[in-house]
Protein backbone atom coordinates (compact mmCIF):
# COMPACT_ATOMS: atom_id res chain seq x y z
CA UNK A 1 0.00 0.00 0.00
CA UNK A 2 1.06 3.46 -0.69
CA UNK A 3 -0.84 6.52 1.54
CA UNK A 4 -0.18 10.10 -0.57
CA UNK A 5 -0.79 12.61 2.74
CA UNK A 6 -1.47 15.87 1.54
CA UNK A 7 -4.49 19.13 2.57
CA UNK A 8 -7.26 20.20 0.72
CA UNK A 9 -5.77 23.14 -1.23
CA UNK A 10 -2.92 25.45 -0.74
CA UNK A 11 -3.32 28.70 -0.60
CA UNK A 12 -4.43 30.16 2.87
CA UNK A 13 -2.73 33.02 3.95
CA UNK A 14 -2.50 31.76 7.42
CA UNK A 15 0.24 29.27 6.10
CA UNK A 16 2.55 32.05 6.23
CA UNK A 17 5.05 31.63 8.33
CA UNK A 18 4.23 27.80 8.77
CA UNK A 19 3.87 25.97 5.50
CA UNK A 20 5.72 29.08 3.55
CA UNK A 21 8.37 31.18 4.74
CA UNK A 22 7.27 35.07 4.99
CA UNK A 23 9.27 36.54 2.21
CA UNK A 24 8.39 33.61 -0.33
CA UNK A 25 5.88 35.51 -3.21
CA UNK A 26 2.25 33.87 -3.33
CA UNK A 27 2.77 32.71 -6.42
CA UNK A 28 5.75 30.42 -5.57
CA UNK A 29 3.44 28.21 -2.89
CA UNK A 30 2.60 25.68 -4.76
CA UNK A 31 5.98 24.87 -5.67
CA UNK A 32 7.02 25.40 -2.01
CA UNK A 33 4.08 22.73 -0.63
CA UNK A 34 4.56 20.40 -3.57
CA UNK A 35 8.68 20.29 -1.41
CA UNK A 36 6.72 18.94 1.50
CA UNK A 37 3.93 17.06 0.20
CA UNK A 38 3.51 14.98 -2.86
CA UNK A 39 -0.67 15.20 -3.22
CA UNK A 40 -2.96 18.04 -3.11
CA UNK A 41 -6.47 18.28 -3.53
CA UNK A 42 -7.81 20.97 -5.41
CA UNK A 43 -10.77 22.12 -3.70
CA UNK A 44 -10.92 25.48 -5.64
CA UNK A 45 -12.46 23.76 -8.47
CA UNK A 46 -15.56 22.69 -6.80
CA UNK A 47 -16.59 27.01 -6.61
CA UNK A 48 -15.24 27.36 -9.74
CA UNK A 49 -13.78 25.00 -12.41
CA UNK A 50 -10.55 26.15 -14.17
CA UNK A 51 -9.63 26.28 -18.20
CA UNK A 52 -7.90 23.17 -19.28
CA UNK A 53 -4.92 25.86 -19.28
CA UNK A 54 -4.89 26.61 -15.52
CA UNK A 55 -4.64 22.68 -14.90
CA UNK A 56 -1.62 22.53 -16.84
CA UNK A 57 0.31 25.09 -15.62
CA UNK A 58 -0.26 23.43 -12.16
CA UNK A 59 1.54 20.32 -13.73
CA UNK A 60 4.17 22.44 -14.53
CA UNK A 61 4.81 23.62 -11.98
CA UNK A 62 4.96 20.14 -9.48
CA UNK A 63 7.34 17.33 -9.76
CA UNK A 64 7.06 14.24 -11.37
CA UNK A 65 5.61 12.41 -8.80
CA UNK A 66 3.28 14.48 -7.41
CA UNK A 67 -0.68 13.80 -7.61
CA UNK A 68 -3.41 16.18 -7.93
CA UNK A 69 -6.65 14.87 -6.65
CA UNK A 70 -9.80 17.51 -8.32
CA UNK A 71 -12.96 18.02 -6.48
CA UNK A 72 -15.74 18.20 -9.16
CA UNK A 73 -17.46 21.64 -9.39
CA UNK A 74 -20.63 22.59 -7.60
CA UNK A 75 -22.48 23.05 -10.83
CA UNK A 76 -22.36 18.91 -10.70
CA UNK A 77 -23.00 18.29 -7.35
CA UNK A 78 -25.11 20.78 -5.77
CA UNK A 79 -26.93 22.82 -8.86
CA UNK A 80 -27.76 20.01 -10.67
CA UNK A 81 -27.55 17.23 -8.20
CA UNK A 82 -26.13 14.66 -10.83
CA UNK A 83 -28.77 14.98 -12.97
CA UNK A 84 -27.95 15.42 -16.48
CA UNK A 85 -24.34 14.54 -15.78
CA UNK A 86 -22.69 13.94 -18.69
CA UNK A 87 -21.99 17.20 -20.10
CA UNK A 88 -20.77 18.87 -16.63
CA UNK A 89 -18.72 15.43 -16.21
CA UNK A 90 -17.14 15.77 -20.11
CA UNK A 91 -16.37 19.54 -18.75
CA UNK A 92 -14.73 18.13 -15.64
CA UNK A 93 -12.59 15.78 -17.65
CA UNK A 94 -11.48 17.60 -20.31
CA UNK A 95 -10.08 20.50 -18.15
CA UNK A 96 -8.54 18.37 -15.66
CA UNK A 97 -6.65 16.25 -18.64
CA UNK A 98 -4.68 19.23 -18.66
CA UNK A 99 -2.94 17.71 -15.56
CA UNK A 100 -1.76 15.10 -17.66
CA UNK A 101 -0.28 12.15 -15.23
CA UNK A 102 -0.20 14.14 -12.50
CA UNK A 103 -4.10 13.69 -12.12
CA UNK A 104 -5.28 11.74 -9.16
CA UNK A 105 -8.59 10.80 -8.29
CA UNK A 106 -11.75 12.82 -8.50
CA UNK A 107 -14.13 13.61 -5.58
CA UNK A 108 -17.82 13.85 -5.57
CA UNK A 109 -18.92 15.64 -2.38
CA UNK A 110 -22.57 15.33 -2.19
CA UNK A 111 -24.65 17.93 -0.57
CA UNK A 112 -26.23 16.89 2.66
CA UNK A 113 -29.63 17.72 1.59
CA UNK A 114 -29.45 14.87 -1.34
CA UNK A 115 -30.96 11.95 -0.54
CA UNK A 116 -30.17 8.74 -1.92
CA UNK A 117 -30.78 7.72 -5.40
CA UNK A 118 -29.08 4.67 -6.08
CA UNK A 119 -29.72 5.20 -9.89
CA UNK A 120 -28.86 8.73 -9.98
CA UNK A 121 -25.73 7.70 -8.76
CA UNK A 122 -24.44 5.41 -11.16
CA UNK A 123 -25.83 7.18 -14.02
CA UNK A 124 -23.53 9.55 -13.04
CA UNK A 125 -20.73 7.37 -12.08
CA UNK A 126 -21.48 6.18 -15.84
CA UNK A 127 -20.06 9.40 -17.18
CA UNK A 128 -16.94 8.88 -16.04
CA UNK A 129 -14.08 7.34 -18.46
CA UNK A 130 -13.09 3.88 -17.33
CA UNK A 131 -9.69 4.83 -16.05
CA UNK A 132 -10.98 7.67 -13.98
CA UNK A 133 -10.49 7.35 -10.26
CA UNK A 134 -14.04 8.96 -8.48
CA UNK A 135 -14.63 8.96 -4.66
CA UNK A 136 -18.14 9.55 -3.55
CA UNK A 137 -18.90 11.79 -0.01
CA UNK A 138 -22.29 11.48 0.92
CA UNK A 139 -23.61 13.33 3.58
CA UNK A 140 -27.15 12.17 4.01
CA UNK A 141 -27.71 9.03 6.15
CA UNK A 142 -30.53 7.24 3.64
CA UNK A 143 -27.01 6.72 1.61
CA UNK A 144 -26.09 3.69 3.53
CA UNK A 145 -27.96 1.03 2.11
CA UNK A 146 -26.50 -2.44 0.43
CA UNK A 147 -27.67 -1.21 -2.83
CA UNK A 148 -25.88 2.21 -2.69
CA UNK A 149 -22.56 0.18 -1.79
CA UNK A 150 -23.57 -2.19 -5.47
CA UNK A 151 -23.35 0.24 -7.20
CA UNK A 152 -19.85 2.34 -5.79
CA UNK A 153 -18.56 -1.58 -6.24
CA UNK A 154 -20.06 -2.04 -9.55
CA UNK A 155 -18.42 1.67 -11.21
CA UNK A 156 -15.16 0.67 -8.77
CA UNK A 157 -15.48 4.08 -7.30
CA UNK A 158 -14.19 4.59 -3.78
CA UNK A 159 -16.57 5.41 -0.42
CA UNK A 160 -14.54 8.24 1.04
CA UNK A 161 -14.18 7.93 4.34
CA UNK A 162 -14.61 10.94 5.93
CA UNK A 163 -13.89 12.11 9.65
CA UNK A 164 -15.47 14.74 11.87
CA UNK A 165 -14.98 15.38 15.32
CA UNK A 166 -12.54 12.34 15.71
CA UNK A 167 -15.03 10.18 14.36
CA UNK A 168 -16.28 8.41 11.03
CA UNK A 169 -18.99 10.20 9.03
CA UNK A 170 -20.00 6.97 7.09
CA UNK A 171 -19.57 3.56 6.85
CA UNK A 172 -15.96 1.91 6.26
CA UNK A 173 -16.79 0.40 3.54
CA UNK A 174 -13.96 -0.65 0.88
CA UNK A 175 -15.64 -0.84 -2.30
CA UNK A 176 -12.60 -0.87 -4.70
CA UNK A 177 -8.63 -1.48 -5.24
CA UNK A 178 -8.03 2.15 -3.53
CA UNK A 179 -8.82 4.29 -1.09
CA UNK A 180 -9.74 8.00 -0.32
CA UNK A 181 -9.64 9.52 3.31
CA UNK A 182 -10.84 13.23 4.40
CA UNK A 183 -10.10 14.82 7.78
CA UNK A 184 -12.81 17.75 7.95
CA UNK A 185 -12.20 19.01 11.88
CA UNK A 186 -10.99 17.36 14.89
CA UNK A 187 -11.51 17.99 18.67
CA UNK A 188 -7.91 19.00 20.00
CA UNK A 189 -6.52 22.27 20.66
CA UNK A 190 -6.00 24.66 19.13
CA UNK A 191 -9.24 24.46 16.70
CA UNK A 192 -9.43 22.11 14.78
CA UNK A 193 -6.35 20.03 15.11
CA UNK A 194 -6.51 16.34 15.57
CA UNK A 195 -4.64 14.87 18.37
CA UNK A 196 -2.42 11.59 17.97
CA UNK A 197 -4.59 9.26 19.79
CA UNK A 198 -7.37 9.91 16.91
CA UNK A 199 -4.62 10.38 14.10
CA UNK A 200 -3.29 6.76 15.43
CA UNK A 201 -6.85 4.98 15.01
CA UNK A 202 -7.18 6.13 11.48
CA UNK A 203 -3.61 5.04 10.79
CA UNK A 204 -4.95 1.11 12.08
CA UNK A 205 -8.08 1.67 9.97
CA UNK A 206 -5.89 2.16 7.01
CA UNK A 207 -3.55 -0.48 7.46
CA UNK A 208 -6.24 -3.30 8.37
CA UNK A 209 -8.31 -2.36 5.48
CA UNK A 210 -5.48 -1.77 2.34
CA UNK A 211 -3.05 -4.40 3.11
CA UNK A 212 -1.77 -5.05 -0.47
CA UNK A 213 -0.28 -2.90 -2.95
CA UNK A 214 -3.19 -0.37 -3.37
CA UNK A 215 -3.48 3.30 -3.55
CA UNK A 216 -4.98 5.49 -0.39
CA UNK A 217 -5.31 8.98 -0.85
CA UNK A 218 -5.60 10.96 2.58
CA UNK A 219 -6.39 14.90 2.67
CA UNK A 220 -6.90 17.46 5.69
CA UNK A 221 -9.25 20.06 5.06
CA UNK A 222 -9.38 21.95 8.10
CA UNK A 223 -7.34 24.68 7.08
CA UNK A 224 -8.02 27.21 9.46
CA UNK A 225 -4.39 28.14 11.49
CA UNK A 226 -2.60 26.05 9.23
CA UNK A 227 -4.21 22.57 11.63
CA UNK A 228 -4.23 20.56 8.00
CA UNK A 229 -0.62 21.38 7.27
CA UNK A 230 0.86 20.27 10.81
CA UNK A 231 -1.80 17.61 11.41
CA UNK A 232 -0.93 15.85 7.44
CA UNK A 233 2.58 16.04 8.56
CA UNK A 234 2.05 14.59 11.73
CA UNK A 235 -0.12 11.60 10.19
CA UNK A 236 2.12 10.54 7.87
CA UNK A 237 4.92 10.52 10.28
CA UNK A 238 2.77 8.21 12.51
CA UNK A 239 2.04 5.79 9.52
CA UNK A 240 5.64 6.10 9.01
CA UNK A 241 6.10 5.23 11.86
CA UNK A 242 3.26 1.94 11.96
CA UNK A 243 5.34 0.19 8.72
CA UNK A 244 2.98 1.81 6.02
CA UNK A 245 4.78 3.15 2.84
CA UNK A 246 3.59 6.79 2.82
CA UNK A 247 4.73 9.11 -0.22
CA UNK A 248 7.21 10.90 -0.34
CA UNK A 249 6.20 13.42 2.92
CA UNK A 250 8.61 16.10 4.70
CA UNK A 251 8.83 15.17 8.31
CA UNK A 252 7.91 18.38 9.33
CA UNK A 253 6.27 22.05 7.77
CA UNK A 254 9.19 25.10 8.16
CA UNK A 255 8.44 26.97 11.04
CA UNK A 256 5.47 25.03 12.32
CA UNK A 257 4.66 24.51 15.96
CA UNK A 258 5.23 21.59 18.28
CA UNK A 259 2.36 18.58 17.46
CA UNK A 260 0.48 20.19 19.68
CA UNK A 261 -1.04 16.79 20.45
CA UNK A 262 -3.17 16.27 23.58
């Protein structure tokens, strides 16, 4: 198994002086995270999707073994609530090509009013090219049913698992060859950092779960006071740590605090 650590975007001006030293221009961060981390997902995409040209400058600008994971745009998810998918889905696809092998898997984030519509779902899941990675984040509870899990196994798209609070939002179900973790807030101090006791159970999920030589994809999105940049660093250092191969990760963010653990 291979874990790529890595945050939910990049740019957050409260990085400075953590993630990216205080003289270093804004328009040199991604370079300067893609030194410390070898995954990012874009989350910008999902307010507003960039030209095919935007996507490949980012590959550009990142090394050769870094992975982009996209989260598809709003107009998808939310306006149209996968209906009609395959034109916004085309969209999606042909814009992100532009990251060329540097693109990693795509996230669906659902809204939590959707309910669940099993058929929706794969319709949607349809659109997709075969060799397209997709995680699915539901966030209404009809969503767990047998039938909802058929049909993630049947389009080999991945459940993400997603954490709030220190604890699962969903079932753990695997329901392909990979894997795709979010870490949305957790309940240390300071807000919202996770503390190693809860960074160490989702380490043992992991590992008991994607055993072989899979793919899991793990992103922290609580941004606020850089938590996702010290709390990624600090996760991959404790899978390090537990015998998992983890991507190439820097051991620790210039500047940043202690762990701050609990």
């Amino acid at each position: 198994m291979t874990l790529f650590v890595g945050t939910s975007g990049w740019q957050y001006k409260d990085w400075r002086d953590v993630l990216y030293p205080s003289g270093l221009p804004v328009r040199l961060w991604l370079e300067e995270y893609a030194a410390h981390f070898a995954t990012v997902e874009i989350n910008n995409a999902f307010y507003r999707l960039p030209a095919r040209e935007t996507f490949e400058a980012w590959r550009e600008r990142v090394p050769a073994d870094f992975v982009v994971a996209v989260k598809a745009s709003r107009f998808l998810t939310h306006v149209k609530r996968l209906r009609d998918p395959r034109e916004p889905v085309d969209r999606l696809m042909s814009r992100a090509a532009g990251l060329g092998d540097r693109l990693g898997p795509v996230l669906l984030q659902l809204p939590p009013t959707l309910r669940a519509d099993p058929a929706l779902l794969d319709d949607c899941l349809a659109c997709f090219p075969p060799s397209a990675r997709v995680a699915v984040e539901p966030r209404h509870d009809s969503w767990w049913t047998p039938r909802v899990r058929a049909v993630l196994v049947s389009r080999k798209a991945a459940l993400c698992w997603a954490d709030v609070l220190a604890r699962p939002t969903a079932p753990l179900w695997r329901t392909t060859d990979w894997g795709y973790v979010r870490f949305h807030q957790g309940r240390a101090q300071p807000w919202p950092r996770y503390g190693r006791r809860s960074l160490g159970t989702w380490v043992r999920r992991i590992a008991a779960a994607w055993s072989g030589g899979e793919d899991v994809y793990a992103y922290f999105n609580n941004d606020p006071n850089a938590a996702a940049v010290q709390d990624a660093a600090a996760f991959a250092r404790l899978a390090g740590a537990a015998g998992l191969t983890v991507a190439r990760t820097s051991g620790r963010p210039p500047g940043a605090a202690g762990d701050c653990f609990p």
